[in-house]
Protein backbone atom coordinates (compact mmCIF):
# COMPACT_ATOMS: atom_id res chain seq x y z
CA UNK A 1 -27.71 -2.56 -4.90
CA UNK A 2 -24.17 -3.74 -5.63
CA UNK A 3 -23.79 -7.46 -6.49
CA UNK A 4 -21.52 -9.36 -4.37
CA UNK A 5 -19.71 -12.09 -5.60
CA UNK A 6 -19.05 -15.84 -4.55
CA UNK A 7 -17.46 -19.19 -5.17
CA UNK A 8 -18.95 -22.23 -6.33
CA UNK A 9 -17.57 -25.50 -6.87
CA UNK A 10 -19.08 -29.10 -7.22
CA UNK A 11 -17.87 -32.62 -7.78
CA UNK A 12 -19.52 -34.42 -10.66
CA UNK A 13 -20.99 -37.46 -8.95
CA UNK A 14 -22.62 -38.67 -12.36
CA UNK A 15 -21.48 -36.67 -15.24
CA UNK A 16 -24.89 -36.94 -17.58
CA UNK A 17 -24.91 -35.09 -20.81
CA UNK A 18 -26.76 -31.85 -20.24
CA UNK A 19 -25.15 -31.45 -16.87
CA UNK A 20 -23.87 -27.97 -17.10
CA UNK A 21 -26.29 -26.42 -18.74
CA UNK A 22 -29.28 -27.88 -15.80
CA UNK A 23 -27.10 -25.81 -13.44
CA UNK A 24 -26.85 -22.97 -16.19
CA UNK A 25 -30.33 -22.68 -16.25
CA UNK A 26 -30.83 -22.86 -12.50
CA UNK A 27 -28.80 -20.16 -11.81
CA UNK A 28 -30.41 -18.40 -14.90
CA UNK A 29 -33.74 -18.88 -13.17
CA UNK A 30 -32.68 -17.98 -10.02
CA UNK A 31 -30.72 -14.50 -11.76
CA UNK A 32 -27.23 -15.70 -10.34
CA UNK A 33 -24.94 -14.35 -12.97
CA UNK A 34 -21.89 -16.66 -13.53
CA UNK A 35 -18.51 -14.28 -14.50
CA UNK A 36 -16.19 -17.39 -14.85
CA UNK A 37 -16.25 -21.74 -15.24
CA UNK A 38 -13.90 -23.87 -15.34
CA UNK A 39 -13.01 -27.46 -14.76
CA UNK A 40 -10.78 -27.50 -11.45
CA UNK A 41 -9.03 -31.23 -10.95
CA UNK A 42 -10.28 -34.47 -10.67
CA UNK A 43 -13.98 -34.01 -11.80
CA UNK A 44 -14.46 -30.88 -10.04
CA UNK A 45 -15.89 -27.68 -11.31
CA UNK A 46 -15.59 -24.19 -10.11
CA UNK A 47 -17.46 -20.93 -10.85
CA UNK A 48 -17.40 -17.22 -9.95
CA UNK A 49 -20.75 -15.88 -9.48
CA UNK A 50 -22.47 -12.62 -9.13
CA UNK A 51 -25.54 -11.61 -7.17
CA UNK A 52 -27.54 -9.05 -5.41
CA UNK A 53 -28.29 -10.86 -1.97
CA UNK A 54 -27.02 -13.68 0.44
CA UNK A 55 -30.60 -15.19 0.13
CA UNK A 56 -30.12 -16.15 -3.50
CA UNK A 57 -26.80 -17.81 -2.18
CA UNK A 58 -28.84 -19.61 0.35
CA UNK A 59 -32.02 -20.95 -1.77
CA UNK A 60 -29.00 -22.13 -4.10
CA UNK A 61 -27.32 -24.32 -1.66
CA UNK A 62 -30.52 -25.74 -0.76
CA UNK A 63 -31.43 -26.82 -4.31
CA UNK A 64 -28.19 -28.04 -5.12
CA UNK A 65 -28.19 -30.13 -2.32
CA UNK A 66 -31.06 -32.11 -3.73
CA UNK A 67 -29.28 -33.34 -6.54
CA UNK A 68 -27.59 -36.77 -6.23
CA UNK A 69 -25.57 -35.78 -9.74
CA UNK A 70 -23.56 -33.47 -8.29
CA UNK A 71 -21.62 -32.60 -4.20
CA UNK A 72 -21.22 -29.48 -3.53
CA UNK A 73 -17.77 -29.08 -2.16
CA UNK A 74 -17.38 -25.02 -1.92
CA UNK A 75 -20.03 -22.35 -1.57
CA UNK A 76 -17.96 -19.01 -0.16
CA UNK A 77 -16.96 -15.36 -1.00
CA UNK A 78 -14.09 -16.01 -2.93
CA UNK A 79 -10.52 -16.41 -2.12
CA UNK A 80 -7.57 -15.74 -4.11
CA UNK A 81 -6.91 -19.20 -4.38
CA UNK A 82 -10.73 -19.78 -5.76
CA UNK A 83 -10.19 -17.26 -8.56
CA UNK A 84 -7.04 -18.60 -9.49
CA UNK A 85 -8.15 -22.12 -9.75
CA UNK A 86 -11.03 -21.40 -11.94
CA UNK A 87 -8.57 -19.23 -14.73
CA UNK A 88 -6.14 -22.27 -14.59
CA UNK A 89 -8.17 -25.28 -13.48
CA UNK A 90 -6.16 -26.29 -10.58
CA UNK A 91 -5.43 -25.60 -7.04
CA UNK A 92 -2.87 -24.40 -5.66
CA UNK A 93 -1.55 -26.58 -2.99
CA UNK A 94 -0.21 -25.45 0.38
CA UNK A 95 2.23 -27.32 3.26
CA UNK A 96 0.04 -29.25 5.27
CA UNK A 97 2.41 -28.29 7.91
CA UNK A 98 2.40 -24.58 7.37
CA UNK A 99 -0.09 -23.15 5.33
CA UNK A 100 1.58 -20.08 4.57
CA UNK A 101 3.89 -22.46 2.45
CA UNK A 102 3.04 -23.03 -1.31
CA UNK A 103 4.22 -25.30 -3.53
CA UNK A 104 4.65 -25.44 -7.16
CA UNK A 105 6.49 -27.25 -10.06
CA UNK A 106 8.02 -25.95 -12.92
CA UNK A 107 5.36 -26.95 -15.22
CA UNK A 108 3.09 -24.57 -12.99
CA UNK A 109 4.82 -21.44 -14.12
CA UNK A 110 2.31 -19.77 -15.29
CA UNK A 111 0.14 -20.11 -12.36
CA UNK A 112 3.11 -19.19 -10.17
CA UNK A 113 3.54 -16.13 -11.95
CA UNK A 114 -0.16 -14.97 -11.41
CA UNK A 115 -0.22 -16.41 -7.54
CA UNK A 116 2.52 -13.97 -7.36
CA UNK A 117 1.52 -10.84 -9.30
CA UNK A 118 -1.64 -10.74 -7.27
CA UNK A 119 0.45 -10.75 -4.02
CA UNK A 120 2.60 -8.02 -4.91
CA UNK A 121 -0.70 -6.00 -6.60
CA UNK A 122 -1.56 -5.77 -2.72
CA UNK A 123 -0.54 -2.42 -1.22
CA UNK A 124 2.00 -2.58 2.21
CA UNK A 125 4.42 -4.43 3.61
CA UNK A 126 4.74 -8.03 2.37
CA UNK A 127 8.05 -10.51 2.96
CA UNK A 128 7.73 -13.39 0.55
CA UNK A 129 10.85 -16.28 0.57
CA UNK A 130 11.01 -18.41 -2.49
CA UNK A 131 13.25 -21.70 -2.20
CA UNK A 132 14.13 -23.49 -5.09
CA UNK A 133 17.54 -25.39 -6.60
CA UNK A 134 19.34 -23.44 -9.08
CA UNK A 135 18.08 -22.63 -12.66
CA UNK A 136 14.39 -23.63 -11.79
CA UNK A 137 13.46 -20.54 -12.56
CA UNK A 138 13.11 -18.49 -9.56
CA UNK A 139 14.42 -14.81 -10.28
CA UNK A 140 12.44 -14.82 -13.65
CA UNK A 141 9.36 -15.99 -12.53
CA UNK A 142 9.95 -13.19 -9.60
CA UNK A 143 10.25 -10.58 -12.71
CA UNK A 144 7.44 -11.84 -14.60
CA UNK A 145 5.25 -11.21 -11.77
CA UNK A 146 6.38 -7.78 -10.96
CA UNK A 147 5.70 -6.82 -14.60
CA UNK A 148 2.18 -8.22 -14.48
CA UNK A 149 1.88 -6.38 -11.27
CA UNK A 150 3.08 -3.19 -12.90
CA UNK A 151 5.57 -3.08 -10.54
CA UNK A 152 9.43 -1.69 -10.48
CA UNK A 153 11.62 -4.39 -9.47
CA UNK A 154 15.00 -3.95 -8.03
CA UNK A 155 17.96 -6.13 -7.27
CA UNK A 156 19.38 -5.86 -3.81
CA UNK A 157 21.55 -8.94 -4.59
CA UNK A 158 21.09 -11.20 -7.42
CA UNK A 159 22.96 -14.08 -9.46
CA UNK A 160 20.64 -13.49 -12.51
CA UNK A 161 23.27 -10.55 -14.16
CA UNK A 162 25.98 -12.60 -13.20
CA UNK A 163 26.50 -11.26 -8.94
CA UNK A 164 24.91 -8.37 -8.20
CA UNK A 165 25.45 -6.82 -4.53
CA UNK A 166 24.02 -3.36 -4.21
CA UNK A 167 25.44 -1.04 -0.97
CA UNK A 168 23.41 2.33 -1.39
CA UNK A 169 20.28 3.40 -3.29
CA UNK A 170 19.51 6.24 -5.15
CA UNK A 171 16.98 8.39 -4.11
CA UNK A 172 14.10 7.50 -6.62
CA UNK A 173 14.52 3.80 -6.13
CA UNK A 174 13.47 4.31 -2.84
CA UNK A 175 9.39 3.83 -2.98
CA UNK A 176 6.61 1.77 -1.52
CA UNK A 177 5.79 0.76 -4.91
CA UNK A 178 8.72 -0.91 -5.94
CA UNK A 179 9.08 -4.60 -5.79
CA UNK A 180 12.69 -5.42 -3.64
CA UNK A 181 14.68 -8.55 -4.67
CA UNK A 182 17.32 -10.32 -2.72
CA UNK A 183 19.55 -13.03 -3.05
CA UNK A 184 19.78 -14.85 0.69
CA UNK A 185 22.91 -16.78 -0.50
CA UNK A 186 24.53 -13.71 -2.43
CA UNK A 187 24.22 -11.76 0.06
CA UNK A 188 25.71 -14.44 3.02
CA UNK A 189 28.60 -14.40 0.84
CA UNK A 190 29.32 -11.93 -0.87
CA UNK A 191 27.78 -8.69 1.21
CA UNK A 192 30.06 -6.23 3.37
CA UNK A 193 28.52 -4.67 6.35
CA UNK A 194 27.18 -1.45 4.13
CA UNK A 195 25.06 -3.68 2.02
CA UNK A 196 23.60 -5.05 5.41
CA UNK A 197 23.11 -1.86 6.48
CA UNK A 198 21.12 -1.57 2.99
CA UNK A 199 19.01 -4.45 3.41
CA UNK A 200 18.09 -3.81 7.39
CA UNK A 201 17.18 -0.36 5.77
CA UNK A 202 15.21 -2.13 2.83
CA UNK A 203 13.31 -4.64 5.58
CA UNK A 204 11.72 -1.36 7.03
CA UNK A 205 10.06 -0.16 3.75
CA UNK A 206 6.20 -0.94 3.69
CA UNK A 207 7.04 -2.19 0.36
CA UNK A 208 6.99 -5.84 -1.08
CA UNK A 209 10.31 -7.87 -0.20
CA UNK A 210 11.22 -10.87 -1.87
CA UNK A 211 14.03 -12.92 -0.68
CA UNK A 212 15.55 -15.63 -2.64
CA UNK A 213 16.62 -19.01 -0.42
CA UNK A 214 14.99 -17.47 2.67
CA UNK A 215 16.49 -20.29 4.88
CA UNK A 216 20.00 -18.76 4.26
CA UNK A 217 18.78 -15.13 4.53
CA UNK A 218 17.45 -16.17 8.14
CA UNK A 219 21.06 -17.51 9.02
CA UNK A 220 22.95 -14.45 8.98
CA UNK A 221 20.41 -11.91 9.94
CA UNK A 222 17.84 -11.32 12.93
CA UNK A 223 15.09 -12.30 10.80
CA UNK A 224 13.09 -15.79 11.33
CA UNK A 225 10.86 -17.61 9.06
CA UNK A 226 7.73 -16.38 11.36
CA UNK A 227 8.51 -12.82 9.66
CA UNK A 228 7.86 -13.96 6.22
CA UNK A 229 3.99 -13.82 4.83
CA UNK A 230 4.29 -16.38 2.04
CA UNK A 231 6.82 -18.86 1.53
CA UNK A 232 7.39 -20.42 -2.43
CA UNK A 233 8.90 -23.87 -2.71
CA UNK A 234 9.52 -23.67 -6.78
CA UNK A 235 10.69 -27.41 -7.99
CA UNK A 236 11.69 -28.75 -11.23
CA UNK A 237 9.30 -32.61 -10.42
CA UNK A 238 7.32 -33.46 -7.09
CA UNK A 239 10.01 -35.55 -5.49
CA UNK A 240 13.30 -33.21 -5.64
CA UNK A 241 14.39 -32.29 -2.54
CA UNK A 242 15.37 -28.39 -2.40
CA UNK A 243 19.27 -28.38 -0.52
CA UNK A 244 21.85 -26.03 0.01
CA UNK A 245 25.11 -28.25 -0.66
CA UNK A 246 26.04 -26.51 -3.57
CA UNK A 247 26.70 -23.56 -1.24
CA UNK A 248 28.97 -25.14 0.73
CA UNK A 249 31.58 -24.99 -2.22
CA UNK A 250 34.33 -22.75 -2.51
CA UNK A 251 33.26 -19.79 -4.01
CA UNK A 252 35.62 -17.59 -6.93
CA UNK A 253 37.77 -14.76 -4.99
CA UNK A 254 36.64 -11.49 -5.99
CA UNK A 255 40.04 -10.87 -7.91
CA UNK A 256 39.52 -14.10 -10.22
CA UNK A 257 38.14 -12.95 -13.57
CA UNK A 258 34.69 -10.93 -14.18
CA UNK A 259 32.14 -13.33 -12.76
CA UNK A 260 31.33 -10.93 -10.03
CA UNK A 261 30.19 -6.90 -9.58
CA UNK A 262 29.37 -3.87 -7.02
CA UNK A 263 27.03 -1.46 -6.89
C-alpha cells in the first residue's frame, strides 16, 4: 500500500528538554515516518509525515491531544503553503481581504522564489500579477523562479533590458511550457495596437502568464483582477505603500537617445 502523506504542526506550550525526541519516538512507535521538521514562527513546529493509513493519523491526534506540553494547531494532507513553511520556517502570509493575495518582503526572496517556481511547475493556464515599487526586485525574482521551474521565460514587455515591447512571436516561442512575462506599465505606454493584438493572443495560451503591475494591465485591457489566480505584493519593509505616481511622469519620446527598443 502506498503511504500517504500529511502535515503536522504544534505549538510548544512548555518547551522541556527532550521534547522532540518524546514525539520522535511516538511517531517511531506508532511507524509514522517523518520526511521533514522544522521550526515554523513563534514557537511553532511543523513536520511532513508519511504513512500507510488514515487510522494511524487518527490514534495520533488522539494521543497528542493528551499532552498539556504541546497544542496541536494543524493535522491535514499537506498544502503548498505547509511544505513551504517547513523548508523555510515561516508562513507565508495572505490578504485577509483576498486570499488569493500574497505578500512578501524583500528579505523573503528566497521563499518568494520557491512560492513561485512551484506555481509555474503546475501544468495549464495560470495568470499571476505581481505589484511591487521599482527595483524591489520583481522581474528577477520572476526569472529565478522560471529557472527553478525549468521553465523558458519570455518577455512580452519588460524594463529589465532597458524597454522591451515585443509585436510578433516566432514560431517556437509559442508553447504551453513557456513561462510569459509582461510589463502592465510598458505595455500602457509604450505598446501599438499589434503588440495588443500579441498579448490578447498570449492571454489565450494554456500557458503560465505573469503580468508585472497588474492594476495597470487591468486599465487598458478587458481583463479584471477576478481573472488573475495569484496576486504578489513584493515590498522592500512591511509599511511601504506600493503606488503608481512615478507613472504619471513624462515619459522619454521614442526619438530621444537609446533608452528604448522593438521587437
Amino acid at each position: 500500500m502506498d503511504k500517504t502523506e500529511w502535515y503536522l504542526e504544534y505549538e510548544i506550550q512548555y518547551n522541556r528538554p527532550g521534547l522532540l525526541g518524546d514525539i520522535s519516538s511516538l511517531l517511531g512507535m506508532m511507524a509514522i515516518n517523518i520526511v521533514t521538521i522544522n521550526g515554523v514562527e513563534n514557537s511553532h513546529r511543523g513536520m511532513l509525515l508519511l504513512c500507510k493509513d488514515d487510522e494511524q493519523i487518527t490514534r495520533l491526534k488522539s494521543i497528542l491531544n493528551t499532552m498539556d506540553t504541546i497544542k496541536v494547531t494543524k493535522l491535514r494532507r499537506p498544502k503548498l503553503r505547509d511544505r513551504l513553511a517547513v523548508r523555510h520556517g515561516r508562513y507565508i502570509h495572505s490578504d485577509i481581504d483576498d486570499r488569493k493575495t500574497f505578500r512578501f518582503n524583500r528579505e523573503d526572496l528566497g521563499l518568494l522564489v520557491d512560492f513561485m517556481a512551484e506555481l509555474f511547475m503546475k501544468e495549464g493556464h495560470k495568470l499571476v500579477g505581481i505589484r511591487g515599487m521599482p527595483r524591489v526586485g520583481k522581474t528577477e525574482s520572476v526569472v529565478a523562479a522560471s529557472v527553478c521551474a525549468n521553465k523558458r521565460w519570455l518577455f512580452v514587455s519588460s524594463t529589465l533590458l532597458k524597454q522591451t515591447v515585443r509585436n510578433q512571436l516566432i514560431d517556437e516561442e509559442y508553447s504551453e511550457d513557456n513561462l510569459y512575462i509582461i510589463d502592465g506599465i510598458v505595455s500602457a505606454k509604450r505598446a501599438n495596437e499589434k503588440h495588443w493584438q500579441l498579448v490578447r493572443e498570449i492571454m489565450r495560451l494554456p500557458a503560465t502568464k505573469v503580468i508585472e503591475h497588474p492594476d495597470i494591465f487591468v486599465q487598458e485591457t478587458e481583463y479584471k483582477l477576478d481573472d488573475f489566480d495569484y496576486i504578489i505584493e513584493l515590498r522592500n519593509n512591511e509599511d511601504e505603500e506600493i503606488t503608481y505616481e512615478p507613472v504619471e511622469k513624462p515619459e522619454m519620446k521614442m526619438n530621444e537617445g537609446f533608452s528604448m527598443f522593438d521587437f
